[in-house]
PDB file of N, CA and C in Angstrom:
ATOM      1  N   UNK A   1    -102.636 -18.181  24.149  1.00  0.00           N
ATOM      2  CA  UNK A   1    -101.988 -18.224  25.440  1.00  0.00           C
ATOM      3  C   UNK A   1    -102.959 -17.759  26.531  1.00  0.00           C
ATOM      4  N   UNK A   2    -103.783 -16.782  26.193  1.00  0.00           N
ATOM      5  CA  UNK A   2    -104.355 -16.285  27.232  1.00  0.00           C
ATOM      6  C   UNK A   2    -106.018 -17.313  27.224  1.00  0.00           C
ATOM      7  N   UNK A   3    -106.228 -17.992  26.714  1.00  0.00           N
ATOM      8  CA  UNK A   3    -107.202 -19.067  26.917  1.00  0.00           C
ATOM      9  C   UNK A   3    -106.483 -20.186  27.842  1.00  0.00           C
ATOM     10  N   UNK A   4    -105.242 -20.523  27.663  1.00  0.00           N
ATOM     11  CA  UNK A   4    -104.667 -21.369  28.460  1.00  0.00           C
ATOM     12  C   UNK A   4    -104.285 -21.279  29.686  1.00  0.00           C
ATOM     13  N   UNK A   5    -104.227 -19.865  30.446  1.00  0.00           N
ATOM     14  CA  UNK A   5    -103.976 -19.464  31.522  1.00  0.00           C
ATOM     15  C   UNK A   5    -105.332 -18.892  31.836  1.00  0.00           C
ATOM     16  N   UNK A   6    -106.409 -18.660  31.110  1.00  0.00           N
ATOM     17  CA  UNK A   6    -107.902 -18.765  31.872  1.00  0.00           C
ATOM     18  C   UNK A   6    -108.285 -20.349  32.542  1.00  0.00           C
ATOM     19  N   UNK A   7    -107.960 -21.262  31.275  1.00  0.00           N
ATOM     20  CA  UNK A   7    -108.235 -22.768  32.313  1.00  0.00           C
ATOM     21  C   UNK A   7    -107.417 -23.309  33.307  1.00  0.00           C
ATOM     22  N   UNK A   8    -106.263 -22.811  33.304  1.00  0.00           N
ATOM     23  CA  UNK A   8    -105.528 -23.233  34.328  1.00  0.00           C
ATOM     24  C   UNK A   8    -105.469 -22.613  35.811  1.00  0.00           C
ATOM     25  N   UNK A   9    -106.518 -21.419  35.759  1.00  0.00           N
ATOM     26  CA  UNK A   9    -106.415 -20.862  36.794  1.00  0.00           C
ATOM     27  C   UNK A   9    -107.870 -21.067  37.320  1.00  0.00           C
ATOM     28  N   UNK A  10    -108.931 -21.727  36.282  1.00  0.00           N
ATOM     29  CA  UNK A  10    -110.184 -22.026  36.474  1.00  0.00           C
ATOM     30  C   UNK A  10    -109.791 -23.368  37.290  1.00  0.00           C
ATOM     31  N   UNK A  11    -108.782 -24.229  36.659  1.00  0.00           N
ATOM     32  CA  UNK A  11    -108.830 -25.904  37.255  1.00  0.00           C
ATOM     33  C   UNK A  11    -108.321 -25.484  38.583  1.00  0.00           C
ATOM     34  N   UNK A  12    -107.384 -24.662  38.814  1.00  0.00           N
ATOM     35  CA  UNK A  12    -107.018 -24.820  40.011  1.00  0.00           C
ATOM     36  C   UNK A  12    -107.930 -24.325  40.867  1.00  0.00           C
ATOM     37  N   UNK A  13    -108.883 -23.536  41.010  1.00  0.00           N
ATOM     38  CA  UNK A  13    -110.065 -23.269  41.866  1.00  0.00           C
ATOM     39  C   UNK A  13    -111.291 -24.478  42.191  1.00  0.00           C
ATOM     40  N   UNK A  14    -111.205 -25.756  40.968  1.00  0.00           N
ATOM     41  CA  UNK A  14    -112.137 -26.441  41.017  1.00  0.00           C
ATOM     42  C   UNK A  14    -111.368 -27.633  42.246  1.00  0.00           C
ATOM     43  N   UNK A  15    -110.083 -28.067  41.572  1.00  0.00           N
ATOM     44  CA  UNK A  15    -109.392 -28.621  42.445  1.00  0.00           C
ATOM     45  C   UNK A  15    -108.763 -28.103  43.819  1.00  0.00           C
ATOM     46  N   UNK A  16    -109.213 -26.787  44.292  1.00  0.00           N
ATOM     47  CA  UNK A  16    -108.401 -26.583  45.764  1.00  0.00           C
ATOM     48  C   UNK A  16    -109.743 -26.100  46.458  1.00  0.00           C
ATOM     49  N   UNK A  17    -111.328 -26.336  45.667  1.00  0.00           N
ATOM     50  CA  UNK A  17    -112.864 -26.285  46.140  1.00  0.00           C
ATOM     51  C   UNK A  17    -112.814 -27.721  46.448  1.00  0.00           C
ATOM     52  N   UNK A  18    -112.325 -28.456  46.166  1.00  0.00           N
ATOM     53  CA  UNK A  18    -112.806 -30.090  46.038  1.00  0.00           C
ATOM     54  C   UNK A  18    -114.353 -30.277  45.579  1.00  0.00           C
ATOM     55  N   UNK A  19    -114.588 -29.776  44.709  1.00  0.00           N
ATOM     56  CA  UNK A  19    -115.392 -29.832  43.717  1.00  0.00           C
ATOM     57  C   UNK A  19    -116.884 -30.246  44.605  1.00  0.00           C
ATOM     58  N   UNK A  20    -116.625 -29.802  45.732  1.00  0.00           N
ATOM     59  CA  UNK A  20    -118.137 -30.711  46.786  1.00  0.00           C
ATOM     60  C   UNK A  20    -119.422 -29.454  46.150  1.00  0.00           C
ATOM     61  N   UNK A  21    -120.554 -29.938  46.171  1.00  0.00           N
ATOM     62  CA  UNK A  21    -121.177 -29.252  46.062  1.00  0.00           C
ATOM     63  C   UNK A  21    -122.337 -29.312  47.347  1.00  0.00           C
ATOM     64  N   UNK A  22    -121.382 -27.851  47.976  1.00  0.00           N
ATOM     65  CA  UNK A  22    -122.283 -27.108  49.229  1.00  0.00           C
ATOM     66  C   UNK A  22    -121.924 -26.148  49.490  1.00  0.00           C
ATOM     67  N   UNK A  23    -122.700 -25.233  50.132  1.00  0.00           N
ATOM     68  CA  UNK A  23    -122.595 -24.041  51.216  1.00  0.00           C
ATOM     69  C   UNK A  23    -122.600 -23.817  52.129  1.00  0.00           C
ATOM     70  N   UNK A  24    -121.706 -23.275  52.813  1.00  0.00           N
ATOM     71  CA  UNK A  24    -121.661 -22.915  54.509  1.00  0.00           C
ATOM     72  C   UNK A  24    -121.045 -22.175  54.459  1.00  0.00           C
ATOM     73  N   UNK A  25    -121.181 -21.587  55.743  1.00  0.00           N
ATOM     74  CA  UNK A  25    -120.571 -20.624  56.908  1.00  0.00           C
ATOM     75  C   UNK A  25    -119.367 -20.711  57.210  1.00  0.00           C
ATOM     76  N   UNK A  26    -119.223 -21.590  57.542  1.00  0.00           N
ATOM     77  CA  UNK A  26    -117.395 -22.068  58.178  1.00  0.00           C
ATOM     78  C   UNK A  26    -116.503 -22.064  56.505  1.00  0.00           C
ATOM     79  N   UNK A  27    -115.706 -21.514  57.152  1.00  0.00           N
ATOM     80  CA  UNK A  27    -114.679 -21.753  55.504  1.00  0.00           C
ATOM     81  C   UNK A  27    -113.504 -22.472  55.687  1.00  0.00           C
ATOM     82  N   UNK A  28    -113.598 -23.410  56.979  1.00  0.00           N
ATOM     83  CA  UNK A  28    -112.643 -24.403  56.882  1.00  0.00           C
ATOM     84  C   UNK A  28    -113.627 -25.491  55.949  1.00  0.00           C
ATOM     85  N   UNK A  29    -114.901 -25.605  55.751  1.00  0.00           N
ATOM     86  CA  UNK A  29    -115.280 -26.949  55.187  1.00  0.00           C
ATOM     87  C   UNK A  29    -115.160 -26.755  53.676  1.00  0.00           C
ATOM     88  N   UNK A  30    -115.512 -27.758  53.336  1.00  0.00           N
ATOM     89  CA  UNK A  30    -115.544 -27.780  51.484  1.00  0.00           C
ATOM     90  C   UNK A  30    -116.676 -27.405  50.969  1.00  0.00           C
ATOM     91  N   UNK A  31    -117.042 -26.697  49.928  1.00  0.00           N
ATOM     92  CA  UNK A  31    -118.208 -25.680  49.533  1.00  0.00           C
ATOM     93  C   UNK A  31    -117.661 -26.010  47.855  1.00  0.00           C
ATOM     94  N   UNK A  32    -118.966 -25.159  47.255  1.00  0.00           N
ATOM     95  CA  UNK A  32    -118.395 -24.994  45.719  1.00  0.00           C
ATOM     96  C   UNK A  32    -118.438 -23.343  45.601  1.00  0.00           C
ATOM     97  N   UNK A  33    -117.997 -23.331  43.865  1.00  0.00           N
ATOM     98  CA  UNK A  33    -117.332 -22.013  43.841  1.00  0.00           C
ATOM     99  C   UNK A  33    -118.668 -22.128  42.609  1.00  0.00           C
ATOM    100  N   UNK A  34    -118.500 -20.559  41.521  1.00  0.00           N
ATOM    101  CA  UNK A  34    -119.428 -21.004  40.379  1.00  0.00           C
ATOM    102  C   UNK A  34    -118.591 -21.826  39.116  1.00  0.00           C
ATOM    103  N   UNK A  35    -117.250 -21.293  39.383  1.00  0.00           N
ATOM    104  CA  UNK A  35    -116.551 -22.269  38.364  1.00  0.00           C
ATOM    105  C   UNK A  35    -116.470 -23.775  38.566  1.00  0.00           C
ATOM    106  N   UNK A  36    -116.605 -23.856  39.603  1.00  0.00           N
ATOM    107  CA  UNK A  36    -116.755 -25.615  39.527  1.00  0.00           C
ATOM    108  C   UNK A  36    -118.536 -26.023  39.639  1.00  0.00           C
ATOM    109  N   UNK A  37    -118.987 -25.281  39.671  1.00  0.00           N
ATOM    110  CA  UNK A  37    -120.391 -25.090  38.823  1.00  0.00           C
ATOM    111  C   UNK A  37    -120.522 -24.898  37.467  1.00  0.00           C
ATOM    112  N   UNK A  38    -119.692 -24.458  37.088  1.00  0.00           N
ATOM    113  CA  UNK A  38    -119.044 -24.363  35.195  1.00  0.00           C
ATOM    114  C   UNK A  38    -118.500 -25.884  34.666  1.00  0.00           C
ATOM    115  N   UNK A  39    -117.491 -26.101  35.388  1.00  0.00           N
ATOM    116  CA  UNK A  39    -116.808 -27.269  35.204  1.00  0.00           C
ATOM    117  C   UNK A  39    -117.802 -28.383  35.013  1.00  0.00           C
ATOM    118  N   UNK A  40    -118.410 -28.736  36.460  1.00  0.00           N
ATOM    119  CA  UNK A  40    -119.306 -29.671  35.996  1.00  0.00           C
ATOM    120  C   UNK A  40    -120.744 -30.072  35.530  1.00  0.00           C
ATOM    121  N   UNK A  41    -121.031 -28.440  34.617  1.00  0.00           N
ATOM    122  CA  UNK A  41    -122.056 -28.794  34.265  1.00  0.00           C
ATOM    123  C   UNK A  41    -121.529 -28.823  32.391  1.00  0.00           C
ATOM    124  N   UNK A  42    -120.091 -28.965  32.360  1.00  0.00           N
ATOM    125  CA  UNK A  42    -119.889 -28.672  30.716  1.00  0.00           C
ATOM    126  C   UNK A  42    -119.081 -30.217  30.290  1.00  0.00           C
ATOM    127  N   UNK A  43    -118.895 -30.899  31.931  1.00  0.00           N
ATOM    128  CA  UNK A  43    -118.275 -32.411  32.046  1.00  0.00           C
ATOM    129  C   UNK A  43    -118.940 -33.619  31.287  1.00  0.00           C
ATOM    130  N   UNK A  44    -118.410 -33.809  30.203  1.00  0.00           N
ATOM    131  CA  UNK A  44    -119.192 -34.768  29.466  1.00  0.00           C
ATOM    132  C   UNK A  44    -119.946 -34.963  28.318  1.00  0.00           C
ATOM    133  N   UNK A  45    -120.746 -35.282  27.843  1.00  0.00           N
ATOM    134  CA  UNK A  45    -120.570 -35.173  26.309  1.00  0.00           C
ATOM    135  C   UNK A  45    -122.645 -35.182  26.579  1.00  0.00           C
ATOM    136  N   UNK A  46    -122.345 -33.672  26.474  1.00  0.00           N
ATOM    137  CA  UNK A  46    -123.936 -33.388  25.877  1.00  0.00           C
ATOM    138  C   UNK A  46    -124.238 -31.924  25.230  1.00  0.00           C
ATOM    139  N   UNK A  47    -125.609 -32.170  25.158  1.00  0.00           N
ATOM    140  CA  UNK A  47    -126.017 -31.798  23.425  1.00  0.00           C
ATOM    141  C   UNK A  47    -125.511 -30.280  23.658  1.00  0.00           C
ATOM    142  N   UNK A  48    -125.295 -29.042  22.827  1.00  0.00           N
ATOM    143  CA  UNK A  48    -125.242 -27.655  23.086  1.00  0.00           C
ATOM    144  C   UNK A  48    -126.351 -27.208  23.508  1.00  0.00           C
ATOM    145  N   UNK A  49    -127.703 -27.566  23.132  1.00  0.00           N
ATOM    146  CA  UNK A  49    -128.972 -27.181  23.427  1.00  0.00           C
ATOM    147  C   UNK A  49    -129.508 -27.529  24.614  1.00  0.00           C
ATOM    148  N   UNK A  50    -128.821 -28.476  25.782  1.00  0.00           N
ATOM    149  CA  UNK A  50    -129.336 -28.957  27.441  1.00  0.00           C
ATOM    150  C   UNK A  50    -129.125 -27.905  27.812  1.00  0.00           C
ATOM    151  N   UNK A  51    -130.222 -27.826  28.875  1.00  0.00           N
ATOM    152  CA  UNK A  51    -130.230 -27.155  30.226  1.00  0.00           C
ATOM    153  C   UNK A  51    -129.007 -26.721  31.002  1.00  0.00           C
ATOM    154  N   UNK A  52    -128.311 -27.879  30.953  1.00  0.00           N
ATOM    155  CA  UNK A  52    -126.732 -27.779  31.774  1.00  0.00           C
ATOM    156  C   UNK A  52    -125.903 -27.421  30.980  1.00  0.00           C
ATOM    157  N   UNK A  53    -125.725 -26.979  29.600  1.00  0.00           N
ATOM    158  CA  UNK A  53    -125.124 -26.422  29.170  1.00  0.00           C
ATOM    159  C   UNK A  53    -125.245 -24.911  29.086  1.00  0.00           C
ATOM    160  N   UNK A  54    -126.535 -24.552  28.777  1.00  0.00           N
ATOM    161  CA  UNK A  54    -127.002 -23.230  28.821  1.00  0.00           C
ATOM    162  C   UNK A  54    -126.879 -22.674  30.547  1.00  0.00           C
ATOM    163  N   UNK A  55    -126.950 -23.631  31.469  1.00  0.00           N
ATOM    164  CA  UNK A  55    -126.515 -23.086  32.913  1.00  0.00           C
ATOM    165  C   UNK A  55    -125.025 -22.528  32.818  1.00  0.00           C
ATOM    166  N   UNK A  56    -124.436 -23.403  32.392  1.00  0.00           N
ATOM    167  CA  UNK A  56    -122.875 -23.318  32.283  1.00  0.00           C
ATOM    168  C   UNK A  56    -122.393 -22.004  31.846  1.00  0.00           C
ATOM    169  N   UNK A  57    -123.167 -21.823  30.513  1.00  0.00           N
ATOM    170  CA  UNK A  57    -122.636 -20.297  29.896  1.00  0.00           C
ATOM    171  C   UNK A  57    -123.283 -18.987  30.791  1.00  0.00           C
ATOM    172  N   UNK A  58    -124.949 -19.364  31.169  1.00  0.00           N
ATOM    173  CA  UNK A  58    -125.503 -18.097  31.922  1.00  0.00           C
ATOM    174  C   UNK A  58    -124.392 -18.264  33.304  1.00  0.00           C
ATOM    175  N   UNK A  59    -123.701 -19.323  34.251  1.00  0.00           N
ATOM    176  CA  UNK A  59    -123.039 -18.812  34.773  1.00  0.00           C
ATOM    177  C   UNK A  59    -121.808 -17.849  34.765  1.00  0.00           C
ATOM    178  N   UNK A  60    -121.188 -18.596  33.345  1.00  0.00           N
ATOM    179  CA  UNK A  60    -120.233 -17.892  32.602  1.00  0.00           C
ATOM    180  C   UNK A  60    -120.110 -16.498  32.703  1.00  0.00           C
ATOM    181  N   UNK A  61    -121.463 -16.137  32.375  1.00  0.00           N
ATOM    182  CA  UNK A  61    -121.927 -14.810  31.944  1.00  0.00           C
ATOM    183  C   UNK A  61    -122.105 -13.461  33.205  1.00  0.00           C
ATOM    184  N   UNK A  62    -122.386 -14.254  33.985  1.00  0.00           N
ATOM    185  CA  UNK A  62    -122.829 -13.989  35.815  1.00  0.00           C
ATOM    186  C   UNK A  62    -121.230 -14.114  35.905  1.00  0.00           C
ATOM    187  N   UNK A  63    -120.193 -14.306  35.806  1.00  0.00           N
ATOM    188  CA  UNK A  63    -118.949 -14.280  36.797  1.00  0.00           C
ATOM    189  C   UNK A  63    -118.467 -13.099  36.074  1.00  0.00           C
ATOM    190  N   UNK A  64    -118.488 -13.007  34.455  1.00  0.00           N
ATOM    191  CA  UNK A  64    -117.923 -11.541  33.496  1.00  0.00           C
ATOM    192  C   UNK A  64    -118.736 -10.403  33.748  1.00  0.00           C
ATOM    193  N   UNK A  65    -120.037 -10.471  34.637  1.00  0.00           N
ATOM    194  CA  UNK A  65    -120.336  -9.297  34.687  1.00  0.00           C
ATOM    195  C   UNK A  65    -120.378  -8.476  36.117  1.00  0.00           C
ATOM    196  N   UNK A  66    -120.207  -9.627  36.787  1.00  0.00           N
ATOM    197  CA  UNK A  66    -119.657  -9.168  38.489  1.00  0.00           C
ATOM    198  C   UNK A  66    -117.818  -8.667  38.382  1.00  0.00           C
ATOM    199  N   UNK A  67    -117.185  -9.326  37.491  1.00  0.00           N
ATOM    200  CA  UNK A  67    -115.720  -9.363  37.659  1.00  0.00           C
ATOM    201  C   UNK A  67    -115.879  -7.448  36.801  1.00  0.00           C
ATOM    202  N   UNK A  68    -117.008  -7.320  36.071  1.00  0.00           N
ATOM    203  CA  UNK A  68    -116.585  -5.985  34.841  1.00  0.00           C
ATOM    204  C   UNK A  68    -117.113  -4.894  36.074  1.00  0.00           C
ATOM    205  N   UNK A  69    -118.132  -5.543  36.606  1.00  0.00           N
ATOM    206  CA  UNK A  69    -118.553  -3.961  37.684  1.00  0.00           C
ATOM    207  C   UNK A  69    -117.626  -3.923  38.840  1.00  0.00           C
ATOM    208  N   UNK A  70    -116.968  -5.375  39.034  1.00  0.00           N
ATOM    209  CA  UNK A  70    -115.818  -4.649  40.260  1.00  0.00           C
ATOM    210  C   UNK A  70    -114.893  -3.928  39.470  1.00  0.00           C
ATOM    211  N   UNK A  71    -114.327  -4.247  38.275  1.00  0.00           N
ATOM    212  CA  UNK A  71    -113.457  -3.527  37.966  1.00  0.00           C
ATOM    213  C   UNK A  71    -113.278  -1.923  37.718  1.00  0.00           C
ATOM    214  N   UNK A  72    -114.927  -1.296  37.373  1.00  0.00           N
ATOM    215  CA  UNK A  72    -115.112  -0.261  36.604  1.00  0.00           C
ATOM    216  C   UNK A  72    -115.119   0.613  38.308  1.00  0.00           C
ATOM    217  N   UNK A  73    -115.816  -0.296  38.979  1.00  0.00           N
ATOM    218  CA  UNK A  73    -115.775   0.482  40.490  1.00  0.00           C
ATOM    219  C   UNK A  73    -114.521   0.850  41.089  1.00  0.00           C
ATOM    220  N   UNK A  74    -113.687  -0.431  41.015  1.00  0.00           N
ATOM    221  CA  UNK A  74    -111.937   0.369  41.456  1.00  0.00           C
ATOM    222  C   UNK A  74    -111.861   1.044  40.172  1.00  0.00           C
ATOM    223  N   UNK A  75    -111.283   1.367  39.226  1.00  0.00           N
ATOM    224  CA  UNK A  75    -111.609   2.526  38.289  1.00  0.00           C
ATOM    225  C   UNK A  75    -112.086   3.816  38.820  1.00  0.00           C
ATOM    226  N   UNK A  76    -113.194   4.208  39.210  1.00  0.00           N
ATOM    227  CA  UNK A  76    -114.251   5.035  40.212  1.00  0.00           C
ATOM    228  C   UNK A  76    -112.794   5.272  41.325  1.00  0.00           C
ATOM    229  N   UNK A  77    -113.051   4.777  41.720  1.00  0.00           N
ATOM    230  CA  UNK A  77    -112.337   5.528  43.007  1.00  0.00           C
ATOM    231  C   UNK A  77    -110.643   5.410  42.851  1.00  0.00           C
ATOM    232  N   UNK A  78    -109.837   4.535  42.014  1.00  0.00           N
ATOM    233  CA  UNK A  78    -108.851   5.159  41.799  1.00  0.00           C
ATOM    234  C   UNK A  78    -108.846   6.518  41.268  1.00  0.00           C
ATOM    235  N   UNK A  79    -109.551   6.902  39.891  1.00  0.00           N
ATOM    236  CA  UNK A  79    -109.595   8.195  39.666  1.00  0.00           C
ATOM    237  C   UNK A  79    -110.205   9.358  40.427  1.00  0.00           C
ATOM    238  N   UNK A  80    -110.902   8.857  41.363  1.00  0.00           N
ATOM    239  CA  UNK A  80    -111.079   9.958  42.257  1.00  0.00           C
ATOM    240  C   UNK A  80    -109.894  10.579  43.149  1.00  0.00           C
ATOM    241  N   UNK A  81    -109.731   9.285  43.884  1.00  0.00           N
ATOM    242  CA  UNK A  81    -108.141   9.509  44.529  1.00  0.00           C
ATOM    243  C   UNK A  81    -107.245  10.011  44.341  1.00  0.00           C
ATOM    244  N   UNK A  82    -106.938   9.954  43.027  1.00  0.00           N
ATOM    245  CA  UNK A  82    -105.661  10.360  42.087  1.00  0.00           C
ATOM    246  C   UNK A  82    -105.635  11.740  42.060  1.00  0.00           C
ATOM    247  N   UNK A  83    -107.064  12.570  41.459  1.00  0.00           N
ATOM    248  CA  UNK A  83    -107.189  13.501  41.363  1.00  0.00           C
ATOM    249  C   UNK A  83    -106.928  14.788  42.481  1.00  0.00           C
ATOM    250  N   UNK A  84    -107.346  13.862  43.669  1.00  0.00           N
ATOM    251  CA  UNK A  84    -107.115  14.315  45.053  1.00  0.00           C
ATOM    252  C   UNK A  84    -105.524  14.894  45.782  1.00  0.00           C
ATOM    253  N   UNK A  85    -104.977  13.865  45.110  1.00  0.00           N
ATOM    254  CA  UNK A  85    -103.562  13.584  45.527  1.00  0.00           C
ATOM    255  C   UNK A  85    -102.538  13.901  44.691  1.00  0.00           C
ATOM    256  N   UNK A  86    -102.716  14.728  43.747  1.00  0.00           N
ATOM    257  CA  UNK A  86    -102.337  15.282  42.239  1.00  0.00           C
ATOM    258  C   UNK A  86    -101.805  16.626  42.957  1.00  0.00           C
TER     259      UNK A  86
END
């Protein structure tokens, strides 16, 4: 279950990015995200050993370790807080 609600919350970021691949400033335009940098570099039928596959996972890898240090950081300062307010 919880693999199925990781892709469904991955597709919906690729589909409400419109999958364009660019960057800007303005955030009314269409840009990409890294998951739809995931998406389409795992789109299609190639070898495990390409380039674009191994991009795919090192991005993979780059989104679990930004998502683990924000988390451990709110962690950090909830327990500081807490302690404060105790």
């Amino acid at each position: 279950m919880a693999a199925s609600r990781a892709i469904g919350e991955t597709m919906i970021v690729v589909m409400g990015a419109g999958a364009a691949a660019k960057l800007s400033l303005n955030p009314f335009e269409a840009m990409t995200t890294m998951t739809v940098k995931i998406v389409g570099q795992l789109t299609g039928d190639t070898d495990f050993a390409a380039p674009e596959t191994l991009v795919a996972f090192a991005l993979g890898m780059t989104l679990f370790v930004i998502t683990l240090a924000l988390n451990i950081f709110a962690l950090v300062i909830v327990r500081k807080y807490r302690e404060q307010y105790e």
